[in-house]
Protein backbone atom coordinates (compact mmCIF):
# COMPACT_ATOMS: atom_id res chain seq x y z
CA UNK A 1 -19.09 15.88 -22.51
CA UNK A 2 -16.65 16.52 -25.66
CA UNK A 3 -14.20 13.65 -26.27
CA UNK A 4 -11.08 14.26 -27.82
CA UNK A 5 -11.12 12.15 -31.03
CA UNK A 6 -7.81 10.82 -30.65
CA UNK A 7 -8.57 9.57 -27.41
CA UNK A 8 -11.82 7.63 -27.99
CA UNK A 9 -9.76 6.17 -31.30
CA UNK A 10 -6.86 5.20 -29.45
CA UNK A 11 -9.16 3.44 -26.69
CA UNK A 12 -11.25 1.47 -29.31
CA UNK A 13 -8.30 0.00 -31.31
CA UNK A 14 -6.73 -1.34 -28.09
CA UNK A 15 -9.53 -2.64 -26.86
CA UNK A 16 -10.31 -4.57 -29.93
CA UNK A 17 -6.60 -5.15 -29.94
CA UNK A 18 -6.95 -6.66 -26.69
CA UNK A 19 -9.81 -8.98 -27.96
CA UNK A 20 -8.98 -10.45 -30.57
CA UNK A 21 -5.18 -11.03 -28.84
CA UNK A 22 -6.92 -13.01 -25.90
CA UNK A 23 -9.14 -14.78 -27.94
CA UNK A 24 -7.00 -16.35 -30.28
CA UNK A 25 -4.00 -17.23 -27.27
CA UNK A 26 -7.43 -18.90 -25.81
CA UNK A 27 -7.84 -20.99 -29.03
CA UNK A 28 -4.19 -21.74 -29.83
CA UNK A 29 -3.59 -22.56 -26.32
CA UNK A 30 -6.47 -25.26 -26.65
CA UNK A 31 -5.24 -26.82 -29.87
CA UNK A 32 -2.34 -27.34 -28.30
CA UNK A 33 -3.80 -29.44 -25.59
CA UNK A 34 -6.32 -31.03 -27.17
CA UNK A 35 -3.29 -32.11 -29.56
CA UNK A 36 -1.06 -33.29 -27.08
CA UNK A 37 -3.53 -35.05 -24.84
CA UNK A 38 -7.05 -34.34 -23.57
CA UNK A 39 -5.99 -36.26 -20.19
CA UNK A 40 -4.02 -32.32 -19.83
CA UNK A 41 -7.69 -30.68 -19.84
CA UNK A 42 -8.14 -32.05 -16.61
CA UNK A 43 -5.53 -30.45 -14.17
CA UNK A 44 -5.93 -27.61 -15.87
CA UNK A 45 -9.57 -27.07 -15.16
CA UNK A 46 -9.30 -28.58 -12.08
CA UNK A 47 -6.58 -25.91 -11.04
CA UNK A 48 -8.22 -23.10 -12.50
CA UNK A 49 -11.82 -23.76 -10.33
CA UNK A 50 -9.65 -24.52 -7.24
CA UNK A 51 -8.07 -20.74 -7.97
CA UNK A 52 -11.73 -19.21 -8.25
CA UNK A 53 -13.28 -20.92 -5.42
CA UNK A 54 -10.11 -19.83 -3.33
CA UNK A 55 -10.12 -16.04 -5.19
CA UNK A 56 -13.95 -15.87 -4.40
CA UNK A 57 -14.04 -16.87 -0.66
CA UNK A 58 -11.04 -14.65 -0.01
CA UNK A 59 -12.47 -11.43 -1.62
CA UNK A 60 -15.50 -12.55 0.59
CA UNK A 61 -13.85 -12.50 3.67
CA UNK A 62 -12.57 -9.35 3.48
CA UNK A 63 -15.83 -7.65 2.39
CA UNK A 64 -17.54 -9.32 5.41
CA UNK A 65 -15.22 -8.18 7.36
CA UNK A 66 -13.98 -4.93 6.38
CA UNK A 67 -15.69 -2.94 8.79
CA UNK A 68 -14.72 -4.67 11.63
CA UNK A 69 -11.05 -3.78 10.21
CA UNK A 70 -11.97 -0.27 9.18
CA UNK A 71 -12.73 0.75 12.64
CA UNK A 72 -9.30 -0.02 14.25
CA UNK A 73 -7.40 1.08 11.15
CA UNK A 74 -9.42 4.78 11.69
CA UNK A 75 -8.19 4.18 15.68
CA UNK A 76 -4.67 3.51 15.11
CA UNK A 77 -4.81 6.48 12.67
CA UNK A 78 -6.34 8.76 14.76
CA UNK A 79 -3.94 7.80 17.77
CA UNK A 80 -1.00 8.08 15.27
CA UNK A 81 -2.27 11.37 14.61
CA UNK A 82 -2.49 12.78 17.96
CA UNK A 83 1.05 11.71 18.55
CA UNK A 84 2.91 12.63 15.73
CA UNK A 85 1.44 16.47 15.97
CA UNK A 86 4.63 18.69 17.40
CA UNK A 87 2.09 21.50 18.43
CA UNK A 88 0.39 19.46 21.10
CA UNK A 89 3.85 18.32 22.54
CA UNK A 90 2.01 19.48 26.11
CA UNK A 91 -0.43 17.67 25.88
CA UNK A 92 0.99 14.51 24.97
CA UNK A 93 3.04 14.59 28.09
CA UNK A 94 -0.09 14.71 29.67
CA UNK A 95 -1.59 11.71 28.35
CA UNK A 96 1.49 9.79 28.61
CA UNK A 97 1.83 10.52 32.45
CA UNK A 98 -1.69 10.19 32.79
CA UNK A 99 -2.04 6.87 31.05
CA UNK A 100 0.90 5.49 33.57
């Protein structure tokens, strides 16, 4: 696979740019804390594990049940197909005065 070299260049830089960006607003941000008052450290981390236990359990509740949801998201499409196709217009009478 040939890369262009302008590409893989361009990628590199802002990834590194992207680095060393995060990892000093990391260590500015904590001098500033620490500075003020380390009493601060604790809401903060407190917060933040709150936000990853809550971010965790959600994205496992949807994995567990994703196929349970999959199945009546490929029913309603499959209905919404059948009904919104103009060539079957016969049939769909048909269903409708069959269904009441």
């Amino acid at each position: 696979m040939k890369y262009n070299a302008r590409y893989v260049f361009d990628f590199i830089f802002g990834w590194m740019e992207s680095i060393i960006s995060n990892v000093l607003g990391i260590l500015s941000y904590s001098v500033i804390v620490i500075s003020l008052s380390p009493l601060v450290l604790i809401p903060i981390v407190i917060s933040s594990v709150v936000t990853y236990i809550t971010g965790k359990n959600q994205t496992d509740f949807i994995e567990k049940n994703r196929n349970r949801w999959s199945r009546a998201e490929r029913k309603e499409g499959f209905l919404y197909s059948i009904l919104s196709d103009l060539s079957r217009v016969k049939d769909k009478k048909y269903i409708i005065c069959s269904a009441g």
